[in-house]
Protein backbone atom coordinates (compact mmCIF):
# COMPACT_ATOMS: atom_id res chain seq x y z
CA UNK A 1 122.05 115.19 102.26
CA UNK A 2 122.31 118.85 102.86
CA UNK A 3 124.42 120.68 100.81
CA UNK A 4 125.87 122.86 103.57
CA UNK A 5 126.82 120.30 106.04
CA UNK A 6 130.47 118.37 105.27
CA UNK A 7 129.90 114.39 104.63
CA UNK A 8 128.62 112.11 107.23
CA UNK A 9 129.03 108.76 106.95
CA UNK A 10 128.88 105.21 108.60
CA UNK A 11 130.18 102.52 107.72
CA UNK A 12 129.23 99.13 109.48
CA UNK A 13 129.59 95.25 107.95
CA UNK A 14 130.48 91.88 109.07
CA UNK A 15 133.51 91.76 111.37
CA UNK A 16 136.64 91.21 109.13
CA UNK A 17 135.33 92.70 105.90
CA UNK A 18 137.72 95.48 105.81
CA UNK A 19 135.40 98.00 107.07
CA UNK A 20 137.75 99.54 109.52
CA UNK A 21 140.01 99.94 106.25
CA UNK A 22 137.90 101.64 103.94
CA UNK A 23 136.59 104.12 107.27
CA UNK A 24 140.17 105.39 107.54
CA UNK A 25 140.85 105.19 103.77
CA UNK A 26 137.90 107.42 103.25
CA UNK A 27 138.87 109.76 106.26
CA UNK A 28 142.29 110.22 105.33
CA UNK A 29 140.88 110.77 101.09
CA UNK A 30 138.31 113.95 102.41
CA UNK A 31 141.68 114.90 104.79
CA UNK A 32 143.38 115.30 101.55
CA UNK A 33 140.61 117.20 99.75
CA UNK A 34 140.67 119.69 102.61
CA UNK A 35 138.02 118.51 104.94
CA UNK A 36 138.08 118.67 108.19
CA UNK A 37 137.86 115.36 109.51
CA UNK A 38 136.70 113.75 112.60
CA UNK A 39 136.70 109.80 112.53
CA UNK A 40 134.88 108.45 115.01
CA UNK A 41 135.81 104.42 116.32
CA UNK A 42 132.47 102.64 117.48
CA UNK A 43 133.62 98.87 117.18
CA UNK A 44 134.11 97.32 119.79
CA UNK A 45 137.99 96.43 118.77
CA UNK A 46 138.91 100.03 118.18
CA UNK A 47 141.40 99.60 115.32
CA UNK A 48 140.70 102.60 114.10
CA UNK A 49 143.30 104.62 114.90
CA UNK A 50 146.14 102.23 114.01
CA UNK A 51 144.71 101.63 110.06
CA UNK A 52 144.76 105.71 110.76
CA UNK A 53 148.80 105.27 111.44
CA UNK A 54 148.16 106.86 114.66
CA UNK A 55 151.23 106.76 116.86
CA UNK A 56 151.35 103.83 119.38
CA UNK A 57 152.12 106.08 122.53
CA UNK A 58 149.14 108.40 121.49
CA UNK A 59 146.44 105.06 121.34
CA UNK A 60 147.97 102.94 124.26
CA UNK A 61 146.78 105.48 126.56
CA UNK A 62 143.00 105.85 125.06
CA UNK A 63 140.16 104.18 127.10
CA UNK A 64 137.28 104.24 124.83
CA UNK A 65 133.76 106.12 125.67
CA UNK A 66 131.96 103.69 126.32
CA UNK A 67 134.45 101.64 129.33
CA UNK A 68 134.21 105.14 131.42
CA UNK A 69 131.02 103.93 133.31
CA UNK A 70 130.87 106.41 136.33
CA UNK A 71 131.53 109.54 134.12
CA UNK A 72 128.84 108.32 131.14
CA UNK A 73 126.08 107.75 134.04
CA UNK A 74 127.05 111.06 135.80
CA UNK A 75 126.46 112.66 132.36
CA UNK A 76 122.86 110.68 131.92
CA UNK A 77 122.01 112.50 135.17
CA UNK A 78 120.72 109.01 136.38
CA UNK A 79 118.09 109.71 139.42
CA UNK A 80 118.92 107.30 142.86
CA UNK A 81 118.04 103.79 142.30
CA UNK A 82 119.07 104.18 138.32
CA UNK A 83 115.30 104.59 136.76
CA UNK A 84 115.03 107.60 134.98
CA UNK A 85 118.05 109.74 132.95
CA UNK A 86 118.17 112.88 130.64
CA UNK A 87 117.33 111.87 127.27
CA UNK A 88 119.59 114.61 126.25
CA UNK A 89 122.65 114.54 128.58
CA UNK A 90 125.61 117.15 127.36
CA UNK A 91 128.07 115.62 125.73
CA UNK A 92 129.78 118.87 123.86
CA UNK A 93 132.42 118.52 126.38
CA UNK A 94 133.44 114.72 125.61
CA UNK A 95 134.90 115.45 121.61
CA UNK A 96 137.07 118.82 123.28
CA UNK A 97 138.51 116.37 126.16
CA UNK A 98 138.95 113.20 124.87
CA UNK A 99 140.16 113.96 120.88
CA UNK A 100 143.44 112.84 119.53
CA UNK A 101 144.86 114.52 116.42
CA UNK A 102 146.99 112.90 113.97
CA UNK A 103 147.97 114.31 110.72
CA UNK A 104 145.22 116.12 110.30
CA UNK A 105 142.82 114.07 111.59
CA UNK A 106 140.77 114.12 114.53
CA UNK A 107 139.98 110.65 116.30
CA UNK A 108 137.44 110.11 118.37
CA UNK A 109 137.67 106.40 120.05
CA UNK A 110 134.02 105.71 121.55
CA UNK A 111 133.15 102.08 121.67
CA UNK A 112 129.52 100.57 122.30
CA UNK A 113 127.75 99.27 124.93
CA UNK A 114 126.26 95.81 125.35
CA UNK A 115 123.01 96.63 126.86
CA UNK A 116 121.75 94.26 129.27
CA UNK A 117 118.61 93.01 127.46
CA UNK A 118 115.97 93.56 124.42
CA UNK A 119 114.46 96.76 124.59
CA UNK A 120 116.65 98.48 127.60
CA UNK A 121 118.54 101.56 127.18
CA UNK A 122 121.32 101.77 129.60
CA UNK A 123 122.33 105.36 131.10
CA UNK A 124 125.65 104.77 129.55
CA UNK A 125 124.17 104.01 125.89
CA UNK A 126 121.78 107.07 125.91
CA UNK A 127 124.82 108.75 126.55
CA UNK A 128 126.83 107.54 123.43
CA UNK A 129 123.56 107.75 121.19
CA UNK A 130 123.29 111.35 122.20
CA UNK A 131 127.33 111.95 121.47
CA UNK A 132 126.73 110.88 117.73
CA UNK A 133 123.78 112.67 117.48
CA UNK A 134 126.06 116.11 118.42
CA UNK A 135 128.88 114.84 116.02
CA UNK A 136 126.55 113.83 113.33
CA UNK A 137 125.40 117.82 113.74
CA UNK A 138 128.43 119.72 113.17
CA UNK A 139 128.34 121.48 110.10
CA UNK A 140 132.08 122.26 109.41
CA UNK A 141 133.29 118.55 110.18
CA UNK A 142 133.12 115.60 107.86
CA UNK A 143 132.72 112.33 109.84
CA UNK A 144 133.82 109.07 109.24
CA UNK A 145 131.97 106.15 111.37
CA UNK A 146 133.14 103.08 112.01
CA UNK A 147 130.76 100.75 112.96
CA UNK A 148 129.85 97.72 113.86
CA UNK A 149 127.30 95.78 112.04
CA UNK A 150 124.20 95.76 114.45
CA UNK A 151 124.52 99.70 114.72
CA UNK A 152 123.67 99.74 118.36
CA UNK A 153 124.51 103.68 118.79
CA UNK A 154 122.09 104.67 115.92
CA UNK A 155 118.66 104.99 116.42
CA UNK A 156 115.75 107.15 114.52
CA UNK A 157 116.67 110.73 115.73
CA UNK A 158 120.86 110.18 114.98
CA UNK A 159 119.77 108.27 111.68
CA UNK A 160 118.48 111.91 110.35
CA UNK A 161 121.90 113.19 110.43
CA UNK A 162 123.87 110.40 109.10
CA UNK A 163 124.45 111.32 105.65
CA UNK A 164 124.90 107.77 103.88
CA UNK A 165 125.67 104.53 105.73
CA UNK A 166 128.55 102.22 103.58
CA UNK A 167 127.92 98.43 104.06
CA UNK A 168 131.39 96.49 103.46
CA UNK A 169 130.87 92.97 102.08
CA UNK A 170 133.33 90.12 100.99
CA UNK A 171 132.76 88.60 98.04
CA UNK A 172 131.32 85.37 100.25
CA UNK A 173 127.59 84.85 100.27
CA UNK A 174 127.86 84.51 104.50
CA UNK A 175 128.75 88.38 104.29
CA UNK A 176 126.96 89.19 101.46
CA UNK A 177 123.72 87.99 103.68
CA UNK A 178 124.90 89.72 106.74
CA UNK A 179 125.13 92.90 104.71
CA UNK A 180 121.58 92.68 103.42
CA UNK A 181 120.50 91.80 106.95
CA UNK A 182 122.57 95.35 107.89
CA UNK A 183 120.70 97.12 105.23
CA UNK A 184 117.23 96.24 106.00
CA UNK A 185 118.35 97.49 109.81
CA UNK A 186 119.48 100.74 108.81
CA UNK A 187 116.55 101.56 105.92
CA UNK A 188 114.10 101.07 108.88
CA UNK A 189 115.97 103.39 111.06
CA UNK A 190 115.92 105.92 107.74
CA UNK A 191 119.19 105.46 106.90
CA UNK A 192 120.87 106.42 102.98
CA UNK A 193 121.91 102.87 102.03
CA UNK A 194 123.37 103.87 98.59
CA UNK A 195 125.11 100.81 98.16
CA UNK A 196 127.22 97.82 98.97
CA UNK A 197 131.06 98.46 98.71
CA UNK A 198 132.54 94.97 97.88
CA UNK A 199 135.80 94.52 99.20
CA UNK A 200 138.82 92.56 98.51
CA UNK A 201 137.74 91.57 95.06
CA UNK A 202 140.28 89.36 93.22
CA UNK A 203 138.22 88.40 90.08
CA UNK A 204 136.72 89.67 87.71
CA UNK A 205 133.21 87.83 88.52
CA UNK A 206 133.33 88.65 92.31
CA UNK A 207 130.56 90.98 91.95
CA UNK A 208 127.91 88.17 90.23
CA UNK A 209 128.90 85.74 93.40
CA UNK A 210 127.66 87.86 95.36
CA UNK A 211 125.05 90.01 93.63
CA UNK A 212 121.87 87.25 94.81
CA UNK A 213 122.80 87.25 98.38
CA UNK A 214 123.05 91.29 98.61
CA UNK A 215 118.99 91.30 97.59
CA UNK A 216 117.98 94.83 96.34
CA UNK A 217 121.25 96.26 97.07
CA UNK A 218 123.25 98.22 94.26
CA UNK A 219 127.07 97.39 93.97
CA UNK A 220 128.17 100.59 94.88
CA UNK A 221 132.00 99.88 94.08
CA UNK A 222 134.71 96.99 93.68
CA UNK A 223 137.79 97.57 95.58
CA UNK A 224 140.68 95.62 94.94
CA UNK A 225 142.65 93.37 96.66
CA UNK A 226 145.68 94.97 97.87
CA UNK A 227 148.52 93.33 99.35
CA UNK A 228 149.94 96.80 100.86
CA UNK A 229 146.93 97.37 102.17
CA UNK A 230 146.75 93.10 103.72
CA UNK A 231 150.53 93.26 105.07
CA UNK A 232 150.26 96.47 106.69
CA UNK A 233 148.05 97.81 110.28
CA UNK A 234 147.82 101.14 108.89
CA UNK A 235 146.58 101.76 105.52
CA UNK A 236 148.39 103.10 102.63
CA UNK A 237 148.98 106.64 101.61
CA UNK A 238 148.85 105.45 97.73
CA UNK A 239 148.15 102.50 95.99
CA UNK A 240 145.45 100.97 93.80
CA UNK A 241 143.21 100.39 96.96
CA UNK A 242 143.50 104.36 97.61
CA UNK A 243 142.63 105.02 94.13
CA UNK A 244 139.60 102.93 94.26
CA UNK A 245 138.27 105.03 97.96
CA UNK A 246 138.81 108.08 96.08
CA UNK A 247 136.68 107.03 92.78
CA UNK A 248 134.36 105.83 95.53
CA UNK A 249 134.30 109.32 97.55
CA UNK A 250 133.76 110.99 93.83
CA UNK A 251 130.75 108.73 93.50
CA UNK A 252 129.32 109.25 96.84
CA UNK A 253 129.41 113.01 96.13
CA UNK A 254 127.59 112.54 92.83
CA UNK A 255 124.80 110.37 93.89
CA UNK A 256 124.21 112.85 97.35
CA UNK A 257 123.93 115.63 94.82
CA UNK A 258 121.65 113.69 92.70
CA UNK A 259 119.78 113.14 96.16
CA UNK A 260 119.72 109.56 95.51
CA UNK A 261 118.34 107.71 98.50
């Protein structure tokens, strides 16, 4: 990771591991360290901003990135007859118009886009892919991603920027599997898997259940089950689930600086 660019990280994993959690858990732990911090929603269920304790009357009125069709194909510069678009499109403009800010937090909700078949690249999605690709580029910001687990808006040139991608796992062997299946995706884009964060660990042997099932992957941290953190939509300011993100942010520092890979 370079050393003068602010964190940059994804975070993608089966759909109900928590990973929407631990992305605004980690975004508002670098807010408090004095980061600037720009989390970006890219799950289709945008939650985001709620486990972000974003007001109600601020979300209600979002439509996500990827829904506003006619502007995103306008931006691809598609030619008549939809063949050929700008690889490249400019998307500076999208963060400045479409931000929300939030104690100190900047939110970005963006979406994906179910392309219509193996191997096509929709005007729309070349559009997005190019977005992170700027976002993934700012220097000053620290970015928080959340994903979801087939990282559709990734690809080898965003990949570069991405500073470490965060796989969220139960400690079930179905998620387990689908992170290893995530991991294998994102080393062949040339992704920084450092490790598996296990979530919503309850014993003490949760790690060993799962350890097969994960393949080559490292247990990069435990986090705890935390019933402030189940009974409530946004996530808590303190707690022994907070405490574990920030041990986890520590660690993610060390091993960058240690240019583990």
């Amino acid at each position: 990771m370079n050393k003068s660019m602010a964190i940059k990280l994804a975070v993608a994993g089966k759909g109900g591991v928590g990973k929407t959690t631990l992305c605004a858990a980690l975004a508002r732990a670098l807010s408090r360290r004095g980061e600037r911090v720009l989390a970006v929603d890219a799950d289709p269920n945008n939650c985001l901003g709620r486990a972000l304790g974003f007001p109600d009357s601020m979300l209600d009125s979002v439509t996500p990135l990827s829904e506003m069709k006619d502007e995103l194909t306008a931006l691809a510069g598609t030619a008549e007859g939809g063949s050929f678009f700008a690889l490249n499109p400019p998307v500076e403009a999208l963060l400045e118009r479409y931000q929300l800010q939030h104690d100190g937090i900047t939110l970005l909700v963006m979406g994906t886009v179910d392309e219509p078949g193996a191997g096509c690249v929709c005007p729309e999605s070349a559009v997005l892919k190019a977005l992170v690709r700027y976002l993934a580029g700012l220097e000053e910001l620290a970015l928080v991603m959340d994903m979801e687990a087939g990282l559709e808006h990734l690809g080898r040139g965003t990949a570069l920027y991405i500073g470490a991608l965060l796989i969220v796992t139960e400690p079930t062997a179905v998620s387990a599997r689908t992170a290893a299946r995530v991991a294998r995706l994102a080393r062949g884009l040339g992704l920084t898997v450092p490790g598996a964060v296990l979530n919503k660990a309850v014993s003490a042997d949760a790690e060993e259940r799962v350890r097969s099932y994960l393949e080559d992957i490292s247990i990069l941290a435990s986090l705890p089950y935390d019933a402030a953190v189940a009974d409530s939509e946004a996530v808590p300011k303190t707690g022994a689930y907070v405490d574990a993100v920030d041990d986890l942010l520590s660690r993610l520092g060390s091993l960058s600086r240690a240019g583990v890979r």
